[in-house]
Protein backbone atom coordinates (compact mmCIF):
# COMPACT_ATOMS: atom_id res chain seq x y z
CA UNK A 1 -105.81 33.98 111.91
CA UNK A 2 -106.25 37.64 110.84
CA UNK A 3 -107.32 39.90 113.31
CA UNK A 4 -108.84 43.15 113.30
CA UNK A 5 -106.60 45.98 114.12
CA UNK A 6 -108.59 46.83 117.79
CA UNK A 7 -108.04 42.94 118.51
CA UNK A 8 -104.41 42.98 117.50
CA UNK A 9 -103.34 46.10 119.82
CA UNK A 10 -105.34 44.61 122.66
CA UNK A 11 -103.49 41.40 122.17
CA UNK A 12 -100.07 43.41 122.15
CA UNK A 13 -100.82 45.16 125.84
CA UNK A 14 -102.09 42.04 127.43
CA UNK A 15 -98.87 40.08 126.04
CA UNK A 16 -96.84 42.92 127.51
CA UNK A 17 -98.59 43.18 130.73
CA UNK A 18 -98.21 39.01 131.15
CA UNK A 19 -94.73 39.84 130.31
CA UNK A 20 -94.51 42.47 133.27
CA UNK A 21 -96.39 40.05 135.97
CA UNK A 22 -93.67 37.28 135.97
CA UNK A 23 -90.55 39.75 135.45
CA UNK A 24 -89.28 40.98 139.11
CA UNK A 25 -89.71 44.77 139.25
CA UNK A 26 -86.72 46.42 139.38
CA UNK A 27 -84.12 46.57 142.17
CA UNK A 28 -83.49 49.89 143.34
CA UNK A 29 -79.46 51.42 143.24
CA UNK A 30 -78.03 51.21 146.28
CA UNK A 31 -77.17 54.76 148.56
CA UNK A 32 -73.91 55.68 146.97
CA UNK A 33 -71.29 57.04 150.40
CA UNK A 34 -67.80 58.57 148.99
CA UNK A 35 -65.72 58.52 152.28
CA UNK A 36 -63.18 61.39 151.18
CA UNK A 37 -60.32 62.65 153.32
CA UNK A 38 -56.37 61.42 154.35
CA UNK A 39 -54.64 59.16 155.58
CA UNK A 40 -57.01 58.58 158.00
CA UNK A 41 -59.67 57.73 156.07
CA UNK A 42 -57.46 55.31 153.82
CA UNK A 43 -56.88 53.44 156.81
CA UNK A 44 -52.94 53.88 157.16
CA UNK A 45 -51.86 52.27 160.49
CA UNK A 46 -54.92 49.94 160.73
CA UNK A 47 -54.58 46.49 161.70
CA UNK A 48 -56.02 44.17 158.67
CA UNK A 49 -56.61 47.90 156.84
CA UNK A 50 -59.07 46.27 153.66
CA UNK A 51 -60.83 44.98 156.38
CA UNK A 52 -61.03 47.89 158.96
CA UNK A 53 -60.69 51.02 157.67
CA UNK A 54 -63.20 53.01 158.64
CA UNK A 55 -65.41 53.29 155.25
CA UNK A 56 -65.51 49.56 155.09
CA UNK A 57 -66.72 49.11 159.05
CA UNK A 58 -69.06 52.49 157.93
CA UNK A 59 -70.47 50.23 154.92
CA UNK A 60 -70.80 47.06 157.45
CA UNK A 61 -73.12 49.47 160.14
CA UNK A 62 -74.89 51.03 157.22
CA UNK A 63 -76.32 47.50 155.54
CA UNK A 64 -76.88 46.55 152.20
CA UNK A 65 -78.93 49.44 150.80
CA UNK A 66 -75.56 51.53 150.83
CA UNK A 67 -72.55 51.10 149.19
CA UNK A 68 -69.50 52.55 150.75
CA UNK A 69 -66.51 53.68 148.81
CA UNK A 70 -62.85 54.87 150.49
CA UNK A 71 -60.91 57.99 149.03
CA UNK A 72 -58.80 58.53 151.27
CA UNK A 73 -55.18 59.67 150.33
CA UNK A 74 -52.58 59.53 152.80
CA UNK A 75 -51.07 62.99 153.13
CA UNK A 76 -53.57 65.11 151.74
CA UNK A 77 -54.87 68.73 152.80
CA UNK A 78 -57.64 70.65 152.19
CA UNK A 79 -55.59 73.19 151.02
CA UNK A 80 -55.18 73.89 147.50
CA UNK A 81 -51.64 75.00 148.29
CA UNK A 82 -51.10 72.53 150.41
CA UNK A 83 -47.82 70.11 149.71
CA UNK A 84 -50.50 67.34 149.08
CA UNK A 85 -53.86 69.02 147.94
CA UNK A 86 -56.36 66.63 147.66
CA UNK A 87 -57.98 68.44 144.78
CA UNK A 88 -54.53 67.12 142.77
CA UNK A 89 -55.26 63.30 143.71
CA UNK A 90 -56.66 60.70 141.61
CA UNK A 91 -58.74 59.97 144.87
CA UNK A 92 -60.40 63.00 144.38
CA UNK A 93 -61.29 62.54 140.38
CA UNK A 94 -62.47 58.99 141.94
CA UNK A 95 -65.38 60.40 144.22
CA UNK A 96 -66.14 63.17 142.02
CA UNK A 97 -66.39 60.24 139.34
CA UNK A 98 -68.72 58.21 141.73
CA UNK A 99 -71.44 60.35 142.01
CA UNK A 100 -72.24 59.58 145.18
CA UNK A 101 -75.37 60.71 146.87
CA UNK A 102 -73.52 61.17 150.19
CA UNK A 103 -70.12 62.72 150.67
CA UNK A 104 -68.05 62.80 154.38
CA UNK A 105 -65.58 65.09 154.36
CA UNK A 106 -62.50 64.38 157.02
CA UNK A 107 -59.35 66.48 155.99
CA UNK A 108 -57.46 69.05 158.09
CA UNK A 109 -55.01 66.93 160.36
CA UNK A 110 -52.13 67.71 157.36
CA UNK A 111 -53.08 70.97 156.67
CA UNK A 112 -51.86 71.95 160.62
CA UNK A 113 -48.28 71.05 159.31
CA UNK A 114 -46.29 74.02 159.56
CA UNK A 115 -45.26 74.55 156.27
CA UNK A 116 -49.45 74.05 155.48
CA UNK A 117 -50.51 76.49 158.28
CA UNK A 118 -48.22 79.30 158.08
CA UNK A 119 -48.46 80.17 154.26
CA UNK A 120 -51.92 79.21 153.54
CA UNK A 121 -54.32 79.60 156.60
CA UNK A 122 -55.96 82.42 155.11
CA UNK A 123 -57.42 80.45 152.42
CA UNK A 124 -58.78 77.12 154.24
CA UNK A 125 -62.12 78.66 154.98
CA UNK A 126 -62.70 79.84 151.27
CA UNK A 127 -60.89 76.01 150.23
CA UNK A 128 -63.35 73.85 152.34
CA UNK A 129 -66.15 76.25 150.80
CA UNK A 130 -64.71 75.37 146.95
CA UNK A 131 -64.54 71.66 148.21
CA UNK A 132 -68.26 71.39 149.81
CA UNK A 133 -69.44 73.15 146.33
CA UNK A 134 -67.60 70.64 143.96
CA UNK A 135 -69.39 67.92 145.16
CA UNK A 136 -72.45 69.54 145.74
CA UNK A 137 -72.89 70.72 142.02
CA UNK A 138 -72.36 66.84 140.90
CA UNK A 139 -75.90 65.60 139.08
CA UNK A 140 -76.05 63.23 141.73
CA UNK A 141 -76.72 66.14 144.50
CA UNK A 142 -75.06 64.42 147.37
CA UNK A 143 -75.82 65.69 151.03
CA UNK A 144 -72.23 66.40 152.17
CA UNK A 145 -71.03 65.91 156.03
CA UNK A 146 -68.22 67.75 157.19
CA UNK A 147 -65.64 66.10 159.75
CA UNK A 148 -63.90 67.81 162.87
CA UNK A 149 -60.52 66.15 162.81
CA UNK A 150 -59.71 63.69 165.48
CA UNK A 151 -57.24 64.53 168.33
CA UNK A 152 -53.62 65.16 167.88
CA UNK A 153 -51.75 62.91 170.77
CA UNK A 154 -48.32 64.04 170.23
CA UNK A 155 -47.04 66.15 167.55
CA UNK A 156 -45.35 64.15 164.78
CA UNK A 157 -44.24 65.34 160.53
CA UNK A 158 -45.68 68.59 161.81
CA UNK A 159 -49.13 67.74 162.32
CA UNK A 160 -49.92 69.35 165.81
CA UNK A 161 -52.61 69.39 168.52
CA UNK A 162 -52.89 73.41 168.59
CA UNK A 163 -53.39 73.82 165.06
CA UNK A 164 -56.11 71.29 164.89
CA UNK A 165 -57.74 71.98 167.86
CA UNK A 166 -57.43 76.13 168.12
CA UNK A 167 -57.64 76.86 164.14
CA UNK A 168 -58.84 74.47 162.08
CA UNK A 169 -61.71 72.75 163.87
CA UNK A 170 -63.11 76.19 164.33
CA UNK A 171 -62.73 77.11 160.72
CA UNK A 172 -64.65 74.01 159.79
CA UNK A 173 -67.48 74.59 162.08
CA UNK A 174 -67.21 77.96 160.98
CA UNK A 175 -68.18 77.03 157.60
CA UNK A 176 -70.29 74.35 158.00
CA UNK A 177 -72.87 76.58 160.21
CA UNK A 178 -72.89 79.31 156.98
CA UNK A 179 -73.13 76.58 154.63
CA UNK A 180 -75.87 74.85 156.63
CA UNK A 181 -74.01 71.37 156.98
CA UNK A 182 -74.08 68.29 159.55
CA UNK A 183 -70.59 68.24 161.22
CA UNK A 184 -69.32 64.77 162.34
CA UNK A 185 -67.38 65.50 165.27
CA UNK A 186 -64.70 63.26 165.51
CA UNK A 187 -62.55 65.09 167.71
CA UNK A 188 -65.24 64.39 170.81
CA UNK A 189 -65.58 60.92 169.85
CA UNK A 190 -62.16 59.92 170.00
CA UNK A 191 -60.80 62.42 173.00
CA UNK A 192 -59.48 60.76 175.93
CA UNK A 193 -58.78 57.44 174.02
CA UNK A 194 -54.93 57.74 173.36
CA UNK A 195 -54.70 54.01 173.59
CA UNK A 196 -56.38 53.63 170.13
CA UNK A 197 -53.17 55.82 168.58
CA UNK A 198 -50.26 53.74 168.42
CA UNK A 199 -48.42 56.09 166.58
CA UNK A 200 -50.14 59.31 168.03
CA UNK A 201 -51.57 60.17 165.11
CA UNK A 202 -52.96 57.38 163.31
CA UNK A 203 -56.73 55.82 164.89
CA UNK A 204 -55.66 51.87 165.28
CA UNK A 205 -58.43 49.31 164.30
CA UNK A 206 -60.51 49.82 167.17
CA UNK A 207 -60.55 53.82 166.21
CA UNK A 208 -61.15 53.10 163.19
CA UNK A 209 -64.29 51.54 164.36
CA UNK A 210 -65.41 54.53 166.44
CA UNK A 211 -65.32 56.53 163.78
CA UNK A 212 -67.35 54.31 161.51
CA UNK A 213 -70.18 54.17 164.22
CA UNK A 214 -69.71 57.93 164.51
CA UNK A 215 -70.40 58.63 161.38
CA UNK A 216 -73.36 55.78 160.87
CA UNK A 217 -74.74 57.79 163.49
CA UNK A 218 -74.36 61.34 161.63
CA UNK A 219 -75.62 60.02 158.70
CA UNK A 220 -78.96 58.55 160.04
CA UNK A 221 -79.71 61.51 162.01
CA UNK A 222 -78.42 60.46 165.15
């Protein structure tokens, strides 16, 4: 049957708006997390670590509608003269890859290691800066959280307690006030918890934890 050509495009937009009715709409893309920082974040140390690292406990408190990723490299600094800079790891090419729409930042601890600290603690302020920017000029726009380091509990490959706690947590907050960021202090949450550092450095499965519900916290606005 020949219809006219009025008939024929109404025809066409009620087939396609049939079609539409029994399709399911859409489902929205879950909140993309890049958990970026050292060894820490990767987990070394943790009992069960693809289990309990702290991004994948962080991705269990946050629920479905956020996906969780871990780039943590063991060893890294902030730095960018560090002896590990992050900015030289494939972890880092990973989240910038990701575009995620949320990006915790926990580095530091390595950067306290002498040969670190003495050459290049003039330029961590104007590296955590460069770092913050990178990731916040990615299309994807992600809200970036800045991490105090946890405590030191005995000083081990040169990472120290004074360094963290006297220079570089300072620097951090420092920066994170004149760049208007959330800090996730980390520091506070796990002071006074040794027990949770079998090595003295290194946050054991149950730190781990804290730090996931730390930062679950941070990032819904607790």
């Amino acid at each position: 049957m020949n219809f006219p050509v009025s008939a024929r495009s109404f025809l066409t937009t009620l087939g396609a708006f049939s079609l539409a009715a029994v399709l399911p709409a859409a489902e929205s893309k879950p909140v993309r997390v890049a958990c970026v920082g050292d060894s820490i974040t990767f987990g070394a140390g943790v009992e069960q670590r693809d289990a309990n690292n702290y991004p994948k406990v962080l991705g269990g408190l946050l629920g479905a509608k956020y996906e969780t990723r871990n780039f943590g490299r063991s060893g890294a600094t902030l730095l960018k003269q560090g002896d590990l800079p992050y900015w030289k790891t494939k972890e880092f090419e990973g989240a910038t890859a990701y575009q995620p729409d949320i990006v915790v930042i926990k580095l530091g601890t390595n950067d306290s290691k002498p040969q670190n600290w003495q050459k290049h603690k003039g330029e961590f302020a104007a590296d955590a800066r460069a770092l913050v920017a990178h990731f916040q000029a990615l299309p994807s726009k992600p809200k970036v959280f800045v991490c105090l380091p946890v405590p030191v509990y005995q000083e081990r490959w040169g990472i120290n307690e004074p360094v963290v706690k006297g220079e570089v947590i300072p620097i951090l907050q420092q920066v994170a006030k004149e760049l208007t960021l959330p800090t996730i202090d980390l520091y506070v949450a796990l002071s006074g918890k040794p027990e949770m550092f079998p090595d003295k450095i290194h946050p054991n499965a149950a730190g781990a934890k804290v730090i996931a519900e730390t930062v679950a916290k941070a990032l819904a606005g607790k």
